[in-house]
PDB file of N, CA and C in Angstrom:
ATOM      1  N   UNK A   1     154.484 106.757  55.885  1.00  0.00           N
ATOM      2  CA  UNK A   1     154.346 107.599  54.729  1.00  0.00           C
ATOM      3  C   UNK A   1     153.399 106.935  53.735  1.00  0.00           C
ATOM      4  N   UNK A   2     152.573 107.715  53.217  1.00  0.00           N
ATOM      5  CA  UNK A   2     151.003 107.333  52.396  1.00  0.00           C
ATOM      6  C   UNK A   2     151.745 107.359  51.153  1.00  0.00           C
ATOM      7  N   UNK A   3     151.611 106.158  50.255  1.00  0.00           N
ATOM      8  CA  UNK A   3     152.239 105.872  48.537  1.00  0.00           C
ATOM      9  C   UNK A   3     151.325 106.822  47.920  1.00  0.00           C
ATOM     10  N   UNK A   4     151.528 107.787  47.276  1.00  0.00           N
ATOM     11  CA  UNK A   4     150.583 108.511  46.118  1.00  0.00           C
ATOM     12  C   UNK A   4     150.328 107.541  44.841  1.00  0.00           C
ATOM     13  N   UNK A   5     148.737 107.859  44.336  1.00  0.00           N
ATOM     14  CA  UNK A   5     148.491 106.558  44.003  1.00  0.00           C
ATOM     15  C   UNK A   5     148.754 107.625  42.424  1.00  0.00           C
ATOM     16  N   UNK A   6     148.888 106.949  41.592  1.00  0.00           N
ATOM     17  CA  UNK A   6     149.371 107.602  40.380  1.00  0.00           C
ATOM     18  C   UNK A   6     147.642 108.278  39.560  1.00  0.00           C
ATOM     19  N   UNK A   7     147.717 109.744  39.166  1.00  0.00           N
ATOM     20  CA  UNK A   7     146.191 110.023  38.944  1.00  0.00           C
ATOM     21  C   UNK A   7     145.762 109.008  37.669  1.00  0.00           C
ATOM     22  N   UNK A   8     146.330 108.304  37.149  1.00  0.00           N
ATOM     23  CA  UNK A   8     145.836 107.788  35.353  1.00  0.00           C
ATOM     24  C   UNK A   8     145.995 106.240  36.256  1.00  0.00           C
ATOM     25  N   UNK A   9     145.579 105.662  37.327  1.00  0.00           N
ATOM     26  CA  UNK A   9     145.809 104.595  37.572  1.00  0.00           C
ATOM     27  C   UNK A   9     144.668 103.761  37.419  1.00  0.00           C
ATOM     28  N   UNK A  10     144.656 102.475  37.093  1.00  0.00           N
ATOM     29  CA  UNK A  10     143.489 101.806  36.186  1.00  0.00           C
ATOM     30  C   UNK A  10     142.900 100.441  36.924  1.00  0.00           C
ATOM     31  N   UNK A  11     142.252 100.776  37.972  1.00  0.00           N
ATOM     32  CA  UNK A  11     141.600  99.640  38.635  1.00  0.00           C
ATOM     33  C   UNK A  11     141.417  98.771  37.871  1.00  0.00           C
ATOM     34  N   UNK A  12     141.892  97.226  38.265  1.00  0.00           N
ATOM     35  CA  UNK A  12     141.496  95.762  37.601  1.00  0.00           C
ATOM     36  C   UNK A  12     139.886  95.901  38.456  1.00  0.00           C
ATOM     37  N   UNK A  13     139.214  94.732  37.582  1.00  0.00           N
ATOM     38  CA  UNK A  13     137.988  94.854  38.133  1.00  0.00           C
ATOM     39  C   UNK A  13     138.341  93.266  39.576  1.00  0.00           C
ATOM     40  N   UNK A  14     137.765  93.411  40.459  1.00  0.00           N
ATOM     41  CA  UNK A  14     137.684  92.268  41.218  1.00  0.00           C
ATOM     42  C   UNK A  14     136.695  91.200  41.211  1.00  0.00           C
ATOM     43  N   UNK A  15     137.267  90.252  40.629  1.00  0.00           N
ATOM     44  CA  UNK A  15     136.820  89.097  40.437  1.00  0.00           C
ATOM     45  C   UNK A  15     136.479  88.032  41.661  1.00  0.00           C
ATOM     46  N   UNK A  16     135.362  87.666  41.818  1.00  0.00           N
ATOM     47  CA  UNK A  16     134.889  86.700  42.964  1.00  0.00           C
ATOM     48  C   UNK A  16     135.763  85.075  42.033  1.00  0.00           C
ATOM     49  N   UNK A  17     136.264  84.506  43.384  1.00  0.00           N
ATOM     50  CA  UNK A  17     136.031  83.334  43.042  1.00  0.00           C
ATOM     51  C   UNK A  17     137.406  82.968  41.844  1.00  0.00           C
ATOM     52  N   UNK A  18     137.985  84.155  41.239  1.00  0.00           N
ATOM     53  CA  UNK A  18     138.540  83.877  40.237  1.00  0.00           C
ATOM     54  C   UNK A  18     137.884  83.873  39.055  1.00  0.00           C
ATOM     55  N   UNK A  19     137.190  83.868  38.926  1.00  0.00           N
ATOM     56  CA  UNK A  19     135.761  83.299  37.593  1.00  0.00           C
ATOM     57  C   UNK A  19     136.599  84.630  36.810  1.00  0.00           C
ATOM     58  N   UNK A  20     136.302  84.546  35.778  1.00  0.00           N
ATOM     59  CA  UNK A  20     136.410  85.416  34.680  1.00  0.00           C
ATOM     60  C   UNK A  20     134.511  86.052  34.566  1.00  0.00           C
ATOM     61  N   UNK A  21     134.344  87.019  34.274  1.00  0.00           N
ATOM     62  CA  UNK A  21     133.238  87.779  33.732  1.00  0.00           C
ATOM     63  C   UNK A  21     132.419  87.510  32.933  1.00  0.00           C
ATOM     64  N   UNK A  22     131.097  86.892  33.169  1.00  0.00           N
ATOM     65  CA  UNK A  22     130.724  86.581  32.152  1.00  0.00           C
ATOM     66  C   UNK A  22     130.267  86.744  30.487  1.00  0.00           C
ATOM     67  N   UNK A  23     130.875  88.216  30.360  1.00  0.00           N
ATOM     68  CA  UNK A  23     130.917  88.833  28.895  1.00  0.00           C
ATOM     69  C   UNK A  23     132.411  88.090  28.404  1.00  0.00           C
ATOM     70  N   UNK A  24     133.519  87.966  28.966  1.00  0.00           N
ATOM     71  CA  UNK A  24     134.575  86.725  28.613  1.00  0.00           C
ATOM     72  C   UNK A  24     134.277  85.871  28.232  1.00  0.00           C
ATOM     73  N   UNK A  25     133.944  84.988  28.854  1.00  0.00           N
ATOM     74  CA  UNK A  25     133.902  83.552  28.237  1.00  0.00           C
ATOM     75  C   UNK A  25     133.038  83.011  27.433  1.00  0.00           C
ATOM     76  N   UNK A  26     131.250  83.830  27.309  1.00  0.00           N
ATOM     77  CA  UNK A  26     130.243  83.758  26.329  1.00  0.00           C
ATOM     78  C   UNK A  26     131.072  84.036  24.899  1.00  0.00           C
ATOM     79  N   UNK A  27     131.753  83.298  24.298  1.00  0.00           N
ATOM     80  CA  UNK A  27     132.632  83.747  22.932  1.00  0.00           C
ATOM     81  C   UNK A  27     131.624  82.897  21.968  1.00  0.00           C
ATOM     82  N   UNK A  28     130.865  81.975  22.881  1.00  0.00           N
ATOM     83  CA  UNK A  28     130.317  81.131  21.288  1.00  0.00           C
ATOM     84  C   UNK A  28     129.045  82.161  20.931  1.00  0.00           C
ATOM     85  N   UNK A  29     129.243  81.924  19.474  1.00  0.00           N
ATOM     86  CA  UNK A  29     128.560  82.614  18.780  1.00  0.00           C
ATOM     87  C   UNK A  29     126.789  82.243  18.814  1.00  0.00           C
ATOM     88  N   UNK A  30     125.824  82.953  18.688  1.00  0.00           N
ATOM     89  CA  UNK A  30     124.528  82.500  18.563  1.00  0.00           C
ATOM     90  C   UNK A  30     123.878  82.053  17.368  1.00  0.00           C
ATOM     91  N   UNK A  31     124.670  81.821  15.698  1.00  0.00           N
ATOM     92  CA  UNK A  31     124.648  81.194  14.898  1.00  0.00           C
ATOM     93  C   UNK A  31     125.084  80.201  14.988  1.00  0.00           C
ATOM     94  N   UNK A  32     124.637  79.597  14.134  1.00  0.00           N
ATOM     95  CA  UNK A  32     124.970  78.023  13.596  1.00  0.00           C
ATOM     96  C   UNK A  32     126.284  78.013  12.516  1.00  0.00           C
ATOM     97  N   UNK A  33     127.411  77.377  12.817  1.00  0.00           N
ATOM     98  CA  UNK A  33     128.426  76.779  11.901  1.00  0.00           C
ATOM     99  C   UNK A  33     128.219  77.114  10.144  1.00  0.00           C
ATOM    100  N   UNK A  34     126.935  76.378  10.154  1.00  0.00           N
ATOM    101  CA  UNK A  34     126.518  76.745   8.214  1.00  0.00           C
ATOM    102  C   UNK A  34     126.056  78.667   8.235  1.00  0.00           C
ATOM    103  N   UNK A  35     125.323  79.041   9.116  1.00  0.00           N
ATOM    104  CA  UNK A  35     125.151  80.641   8.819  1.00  0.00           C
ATOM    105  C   UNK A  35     126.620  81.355   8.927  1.00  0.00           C
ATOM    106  N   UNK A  36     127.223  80.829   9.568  1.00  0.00           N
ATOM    107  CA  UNK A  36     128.974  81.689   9.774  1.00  0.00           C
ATOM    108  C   UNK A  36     129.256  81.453   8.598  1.00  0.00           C
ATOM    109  N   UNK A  37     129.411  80.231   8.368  1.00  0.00           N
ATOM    110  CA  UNK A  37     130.321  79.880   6.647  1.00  0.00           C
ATOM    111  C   UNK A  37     129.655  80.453   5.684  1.00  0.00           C
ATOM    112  N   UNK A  38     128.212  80.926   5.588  1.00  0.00           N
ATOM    113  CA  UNK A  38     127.827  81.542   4.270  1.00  0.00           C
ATOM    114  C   UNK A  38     127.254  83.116   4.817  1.00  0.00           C
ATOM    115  N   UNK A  39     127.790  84.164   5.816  1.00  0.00           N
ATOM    116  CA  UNK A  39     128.097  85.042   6.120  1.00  0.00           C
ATOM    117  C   UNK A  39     129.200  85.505   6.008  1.00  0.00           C
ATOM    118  N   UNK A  40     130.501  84.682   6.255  1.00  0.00           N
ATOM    119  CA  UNK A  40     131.665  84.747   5.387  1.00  0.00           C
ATOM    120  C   UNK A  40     131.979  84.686   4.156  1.00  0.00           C
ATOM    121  N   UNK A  41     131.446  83.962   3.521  1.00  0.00           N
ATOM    122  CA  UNK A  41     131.598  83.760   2.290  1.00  0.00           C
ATOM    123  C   UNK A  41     130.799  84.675   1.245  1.00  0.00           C
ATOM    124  N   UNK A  42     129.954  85.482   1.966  1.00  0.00           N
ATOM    125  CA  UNK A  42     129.493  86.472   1.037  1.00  0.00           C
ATOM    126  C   UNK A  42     129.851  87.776   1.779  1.00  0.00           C
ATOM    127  N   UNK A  43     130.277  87.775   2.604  1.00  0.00           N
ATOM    128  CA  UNK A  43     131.081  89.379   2.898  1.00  0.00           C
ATOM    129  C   UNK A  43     132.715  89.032   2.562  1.00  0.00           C
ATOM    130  N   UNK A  44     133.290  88.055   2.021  1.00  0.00           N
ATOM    131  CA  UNK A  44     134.461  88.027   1.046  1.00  0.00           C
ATOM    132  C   UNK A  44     134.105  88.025   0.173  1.00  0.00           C
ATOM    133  N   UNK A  45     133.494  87.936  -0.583  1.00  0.00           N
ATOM    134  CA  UNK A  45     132.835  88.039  -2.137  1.00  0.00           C
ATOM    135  C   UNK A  45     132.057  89.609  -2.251  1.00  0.00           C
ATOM    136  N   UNK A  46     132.022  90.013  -1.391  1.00  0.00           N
ATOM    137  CA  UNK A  46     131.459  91.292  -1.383  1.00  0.00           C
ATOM    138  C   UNK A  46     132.851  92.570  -1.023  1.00  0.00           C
ATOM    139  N   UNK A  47     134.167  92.024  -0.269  1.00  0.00           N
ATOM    140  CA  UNK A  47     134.782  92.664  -0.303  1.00  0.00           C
ATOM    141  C   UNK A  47     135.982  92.421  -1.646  1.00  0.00           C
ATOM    142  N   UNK A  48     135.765  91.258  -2.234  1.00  0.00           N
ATOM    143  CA  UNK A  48     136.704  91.075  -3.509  1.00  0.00           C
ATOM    144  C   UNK A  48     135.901  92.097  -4.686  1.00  0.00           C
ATOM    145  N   UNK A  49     134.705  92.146  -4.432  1.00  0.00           N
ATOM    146  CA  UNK A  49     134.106  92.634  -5.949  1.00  0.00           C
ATOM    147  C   UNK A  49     134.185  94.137  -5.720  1.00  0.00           C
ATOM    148  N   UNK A  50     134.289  94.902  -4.356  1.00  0.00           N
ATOM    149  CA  UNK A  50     134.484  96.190  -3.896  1.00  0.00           C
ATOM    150  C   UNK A  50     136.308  96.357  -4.675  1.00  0.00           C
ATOM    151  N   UNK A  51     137.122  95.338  -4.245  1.00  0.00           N
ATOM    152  CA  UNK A  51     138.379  95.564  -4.597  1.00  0.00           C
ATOM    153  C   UNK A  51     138.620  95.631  -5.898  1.00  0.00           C
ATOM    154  N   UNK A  52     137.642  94.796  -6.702  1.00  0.00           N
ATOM    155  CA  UNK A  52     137.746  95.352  -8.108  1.00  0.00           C
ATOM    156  C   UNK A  52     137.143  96.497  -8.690  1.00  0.00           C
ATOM    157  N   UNK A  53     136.206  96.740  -8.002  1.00  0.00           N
ATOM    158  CA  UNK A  53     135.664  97.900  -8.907  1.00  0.00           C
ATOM    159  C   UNK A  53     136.874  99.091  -8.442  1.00  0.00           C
ATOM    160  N   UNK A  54     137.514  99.200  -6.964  1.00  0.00           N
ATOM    161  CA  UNK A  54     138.255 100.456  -6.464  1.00  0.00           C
ATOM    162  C   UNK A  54     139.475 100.324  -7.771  1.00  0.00           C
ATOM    163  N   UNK A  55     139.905  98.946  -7.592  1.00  0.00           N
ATOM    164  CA  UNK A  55     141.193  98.950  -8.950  1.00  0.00           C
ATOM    165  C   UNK A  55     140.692  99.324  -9.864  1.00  0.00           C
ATOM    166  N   UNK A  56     139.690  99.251 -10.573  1.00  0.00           N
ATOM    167  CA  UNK A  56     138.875  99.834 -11.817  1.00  0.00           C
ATOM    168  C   UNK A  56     139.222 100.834 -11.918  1.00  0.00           C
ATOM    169  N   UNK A  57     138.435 101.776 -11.083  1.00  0.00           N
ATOM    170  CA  UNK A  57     138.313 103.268 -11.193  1.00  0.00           C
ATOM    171  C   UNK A  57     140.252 103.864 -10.721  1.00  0.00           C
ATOM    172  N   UNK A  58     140.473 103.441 -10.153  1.00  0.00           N
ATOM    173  CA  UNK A  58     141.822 104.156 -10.209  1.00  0.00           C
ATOM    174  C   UNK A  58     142.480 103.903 -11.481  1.00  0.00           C
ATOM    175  N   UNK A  59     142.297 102.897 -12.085  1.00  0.00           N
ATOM    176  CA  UNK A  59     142.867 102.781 -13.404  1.00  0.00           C
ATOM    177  C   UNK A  59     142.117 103.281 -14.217  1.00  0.00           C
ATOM    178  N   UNK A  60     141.000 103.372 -14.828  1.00  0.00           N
ATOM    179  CA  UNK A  60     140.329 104.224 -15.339  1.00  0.00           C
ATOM    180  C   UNK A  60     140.569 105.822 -15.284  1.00  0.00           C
ATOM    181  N   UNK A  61     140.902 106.356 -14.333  1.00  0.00           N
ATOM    182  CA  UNK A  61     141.422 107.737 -13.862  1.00  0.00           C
ATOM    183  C   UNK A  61     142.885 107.715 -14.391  1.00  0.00           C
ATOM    184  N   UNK A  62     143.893 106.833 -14.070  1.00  0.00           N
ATOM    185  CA  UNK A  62     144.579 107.033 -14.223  1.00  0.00           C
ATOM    186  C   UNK A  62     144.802 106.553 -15.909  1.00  0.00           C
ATOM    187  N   UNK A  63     143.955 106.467 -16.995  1.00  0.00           N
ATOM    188  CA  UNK A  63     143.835 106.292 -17.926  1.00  0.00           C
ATOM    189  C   UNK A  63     144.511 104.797 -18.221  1.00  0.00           C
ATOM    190  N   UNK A  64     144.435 103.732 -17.809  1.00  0.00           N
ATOM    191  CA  UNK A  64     145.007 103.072 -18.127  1.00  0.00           C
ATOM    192  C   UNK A  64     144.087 101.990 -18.601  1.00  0.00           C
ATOM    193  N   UNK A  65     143.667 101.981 -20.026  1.00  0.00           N
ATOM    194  CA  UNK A  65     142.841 101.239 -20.760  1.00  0.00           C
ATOM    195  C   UNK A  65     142.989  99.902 -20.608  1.00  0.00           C
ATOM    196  N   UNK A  66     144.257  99.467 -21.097  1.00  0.00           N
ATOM    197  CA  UNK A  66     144.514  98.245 -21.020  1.00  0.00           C
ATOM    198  C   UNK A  66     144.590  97.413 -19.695  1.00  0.00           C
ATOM    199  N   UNK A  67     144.758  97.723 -18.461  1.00  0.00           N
ATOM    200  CA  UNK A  67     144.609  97.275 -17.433  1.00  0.00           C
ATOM    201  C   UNK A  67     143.026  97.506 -17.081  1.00  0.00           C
ATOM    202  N   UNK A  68     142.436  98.454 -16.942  1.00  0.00           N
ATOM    203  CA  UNK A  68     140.927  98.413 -16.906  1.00  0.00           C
ATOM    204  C   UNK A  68     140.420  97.014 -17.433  1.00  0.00           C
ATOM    205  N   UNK A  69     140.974  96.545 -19.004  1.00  0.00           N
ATOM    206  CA  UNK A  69     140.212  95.819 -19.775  1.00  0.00           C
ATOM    207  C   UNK A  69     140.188  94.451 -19.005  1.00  0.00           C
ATOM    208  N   UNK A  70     141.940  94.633 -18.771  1.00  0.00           N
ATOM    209  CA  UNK A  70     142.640  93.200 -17.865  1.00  0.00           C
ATOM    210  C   UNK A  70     141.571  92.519 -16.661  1.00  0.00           C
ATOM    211  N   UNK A  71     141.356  94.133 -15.719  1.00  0.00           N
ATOM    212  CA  UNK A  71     140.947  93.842 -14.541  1.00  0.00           C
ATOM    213  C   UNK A  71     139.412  93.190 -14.872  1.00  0.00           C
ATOM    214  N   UNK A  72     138.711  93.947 -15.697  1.00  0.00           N
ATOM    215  CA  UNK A  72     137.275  93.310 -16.001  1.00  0.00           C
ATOM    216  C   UNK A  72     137.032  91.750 -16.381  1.00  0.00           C
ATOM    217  N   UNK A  73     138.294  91.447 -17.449  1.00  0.00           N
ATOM    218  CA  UNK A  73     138.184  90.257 -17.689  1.00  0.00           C
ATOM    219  C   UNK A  73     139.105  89.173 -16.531  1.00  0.00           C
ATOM    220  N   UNK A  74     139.631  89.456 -15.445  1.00  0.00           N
ATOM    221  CA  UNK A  74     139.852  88.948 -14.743  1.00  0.00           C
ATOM    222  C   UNK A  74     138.575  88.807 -13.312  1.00  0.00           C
ATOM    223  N   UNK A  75     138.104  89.647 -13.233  1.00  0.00           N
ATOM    224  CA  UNK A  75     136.808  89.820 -12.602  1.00  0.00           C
ATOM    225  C   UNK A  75     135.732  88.531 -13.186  1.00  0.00           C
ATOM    226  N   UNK A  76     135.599  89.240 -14.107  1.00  0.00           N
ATOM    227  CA  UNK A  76     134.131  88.164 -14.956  1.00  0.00           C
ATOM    228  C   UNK A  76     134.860  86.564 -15.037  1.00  0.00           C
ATOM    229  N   UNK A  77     136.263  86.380 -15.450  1.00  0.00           N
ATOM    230  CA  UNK A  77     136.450  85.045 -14.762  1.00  0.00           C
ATOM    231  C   UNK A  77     136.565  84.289 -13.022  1.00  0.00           C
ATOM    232  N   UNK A  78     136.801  85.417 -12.665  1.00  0.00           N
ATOM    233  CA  UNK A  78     136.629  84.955 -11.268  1.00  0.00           C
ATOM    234  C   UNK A  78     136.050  84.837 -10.052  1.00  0.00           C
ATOM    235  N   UNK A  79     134.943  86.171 -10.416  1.00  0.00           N
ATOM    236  CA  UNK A  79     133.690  86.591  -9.698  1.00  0.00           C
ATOM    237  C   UNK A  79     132.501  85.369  -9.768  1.00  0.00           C
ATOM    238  N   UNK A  80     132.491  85.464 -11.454  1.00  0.00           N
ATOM    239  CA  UNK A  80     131.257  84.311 -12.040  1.00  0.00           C
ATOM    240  C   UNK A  80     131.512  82.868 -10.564  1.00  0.00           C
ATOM    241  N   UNK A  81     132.524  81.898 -10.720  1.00  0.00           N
ATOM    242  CA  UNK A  81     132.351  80.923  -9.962  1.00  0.00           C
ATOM    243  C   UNK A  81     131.991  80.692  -9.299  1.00  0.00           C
ATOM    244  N   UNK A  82     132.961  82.270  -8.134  1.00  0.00           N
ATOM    245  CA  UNK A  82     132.957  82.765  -6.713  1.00  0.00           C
ATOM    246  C   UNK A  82     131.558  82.857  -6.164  1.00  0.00           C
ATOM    247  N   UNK A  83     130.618  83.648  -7.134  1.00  0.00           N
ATOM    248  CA  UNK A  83     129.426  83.967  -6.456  1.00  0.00           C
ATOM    249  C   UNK A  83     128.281  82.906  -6.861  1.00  0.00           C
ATOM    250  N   UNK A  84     128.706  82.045  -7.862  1.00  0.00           N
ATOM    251  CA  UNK A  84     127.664  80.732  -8.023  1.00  0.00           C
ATOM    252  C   UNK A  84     128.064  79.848  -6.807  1.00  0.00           C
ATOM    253  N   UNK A  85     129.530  79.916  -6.386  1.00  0.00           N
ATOM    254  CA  UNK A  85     129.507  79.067  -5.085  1.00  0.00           C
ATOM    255  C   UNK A  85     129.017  79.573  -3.227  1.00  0.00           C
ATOM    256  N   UNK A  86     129.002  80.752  -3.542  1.00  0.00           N
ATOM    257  CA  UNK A  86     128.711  81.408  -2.243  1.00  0.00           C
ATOM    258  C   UNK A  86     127.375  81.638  -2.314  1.00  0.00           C
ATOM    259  N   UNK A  87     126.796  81.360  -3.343  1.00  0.00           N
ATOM    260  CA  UNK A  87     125.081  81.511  -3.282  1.00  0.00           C
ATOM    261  C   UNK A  87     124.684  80.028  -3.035  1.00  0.00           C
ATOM    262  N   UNK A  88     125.503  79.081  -3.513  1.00  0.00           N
ATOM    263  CA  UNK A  88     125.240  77.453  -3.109  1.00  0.00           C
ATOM    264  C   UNK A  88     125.379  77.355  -1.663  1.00  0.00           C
ATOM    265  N   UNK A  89     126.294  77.946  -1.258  1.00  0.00           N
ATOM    266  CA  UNK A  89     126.954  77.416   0.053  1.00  0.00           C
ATOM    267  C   UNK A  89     125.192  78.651   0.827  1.00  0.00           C
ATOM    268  N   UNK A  90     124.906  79.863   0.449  1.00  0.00           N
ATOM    269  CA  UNK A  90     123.898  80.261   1.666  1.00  0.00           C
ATOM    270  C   UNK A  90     122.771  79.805   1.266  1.00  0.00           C
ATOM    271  N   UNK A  91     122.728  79.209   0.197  1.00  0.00           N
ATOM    272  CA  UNK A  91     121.125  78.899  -0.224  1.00  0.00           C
ATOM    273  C   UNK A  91     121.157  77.253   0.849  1.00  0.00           C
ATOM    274  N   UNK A  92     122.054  76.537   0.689  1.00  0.00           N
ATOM    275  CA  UNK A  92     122.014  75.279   1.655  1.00  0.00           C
ATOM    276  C   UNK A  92     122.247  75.792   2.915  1.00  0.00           C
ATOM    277  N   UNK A  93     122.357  76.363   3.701  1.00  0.00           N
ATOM    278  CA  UNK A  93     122.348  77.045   5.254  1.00  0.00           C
ATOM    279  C   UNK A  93     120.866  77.553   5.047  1.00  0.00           C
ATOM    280  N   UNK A  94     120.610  78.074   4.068  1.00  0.00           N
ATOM    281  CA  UNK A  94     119.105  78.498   4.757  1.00  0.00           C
ATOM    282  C   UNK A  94     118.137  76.981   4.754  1.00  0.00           C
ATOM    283  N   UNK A  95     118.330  76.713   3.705  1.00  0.00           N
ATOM    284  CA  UNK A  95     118.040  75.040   3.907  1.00  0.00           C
ATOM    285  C   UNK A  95     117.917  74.866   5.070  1.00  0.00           C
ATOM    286  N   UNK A  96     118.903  74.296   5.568  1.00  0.00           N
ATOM    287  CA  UNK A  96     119.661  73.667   6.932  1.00  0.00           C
ATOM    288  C   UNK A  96     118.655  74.137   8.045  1.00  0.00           C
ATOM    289  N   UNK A  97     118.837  75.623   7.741  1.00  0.00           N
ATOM    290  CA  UNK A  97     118.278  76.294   9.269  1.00  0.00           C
ATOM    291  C   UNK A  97     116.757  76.059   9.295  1.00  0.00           C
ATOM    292  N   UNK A  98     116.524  75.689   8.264  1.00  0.00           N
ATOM    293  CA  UNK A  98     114.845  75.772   7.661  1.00  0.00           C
ATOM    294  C   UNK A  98     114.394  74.639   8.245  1.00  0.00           C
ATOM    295  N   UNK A  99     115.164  73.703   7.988  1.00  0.00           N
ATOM    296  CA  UNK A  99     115.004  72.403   8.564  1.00  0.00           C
ATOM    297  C   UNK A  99     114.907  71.733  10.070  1.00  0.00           C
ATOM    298  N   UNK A 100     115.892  73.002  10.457  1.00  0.00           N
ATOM    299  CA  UNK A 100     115.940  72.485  12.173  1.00  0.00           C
ATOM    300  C   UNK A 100     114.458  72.978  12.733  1.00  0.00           C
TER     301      UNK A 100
END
């Protein structure tokens, strides 16, 4: 008697050798260590300053003056540092890369 093979059934691919595929294991990246760290560091600084302006405007809508004022002056203290250090950290990677 012939097993019916189930219709949604999901062939593994067959691997020679055992090897894993070579789209697997290529995980290292084709940047350099310093371009990751100041690609990160300015797409978090780019998603913190998005998060303030969205809190802004919902508070703003939702009329709430005094938190608007809060959020701005919590922004301008914490943005200012943030982005003098994430412009240090990519301005020395371009350095770096400039150099190699």
């Amino acid at each position: 008697m012939k097993s019916k093979k189930h219709p949604f059934h999901i062939h593994k691919p067959v691997l020679q050798n055992d090897r894993l595929p070579p789209y697997i294991w290529q995980t290292r990246s084709p940047y350099s260590s310093n371009l990751q760290l100041a690609f990160t560091s300015i797409k978090w600084l780019f998603l913190l300053t998005i998060g303030f302006v969205i809190a802004c405007l919902v508070a703003a809508v939702l009329q709430a003056v005094q938190i608007v004022y809060l959020l701005l002056q919590l922004a301008l203290t914490c943005l200012t540092p943030l982005a003098v250090i994430t412009l240090c950290i990519a301005s020395i990677a371009v350095i770096l890369e400039s150099i190699k």
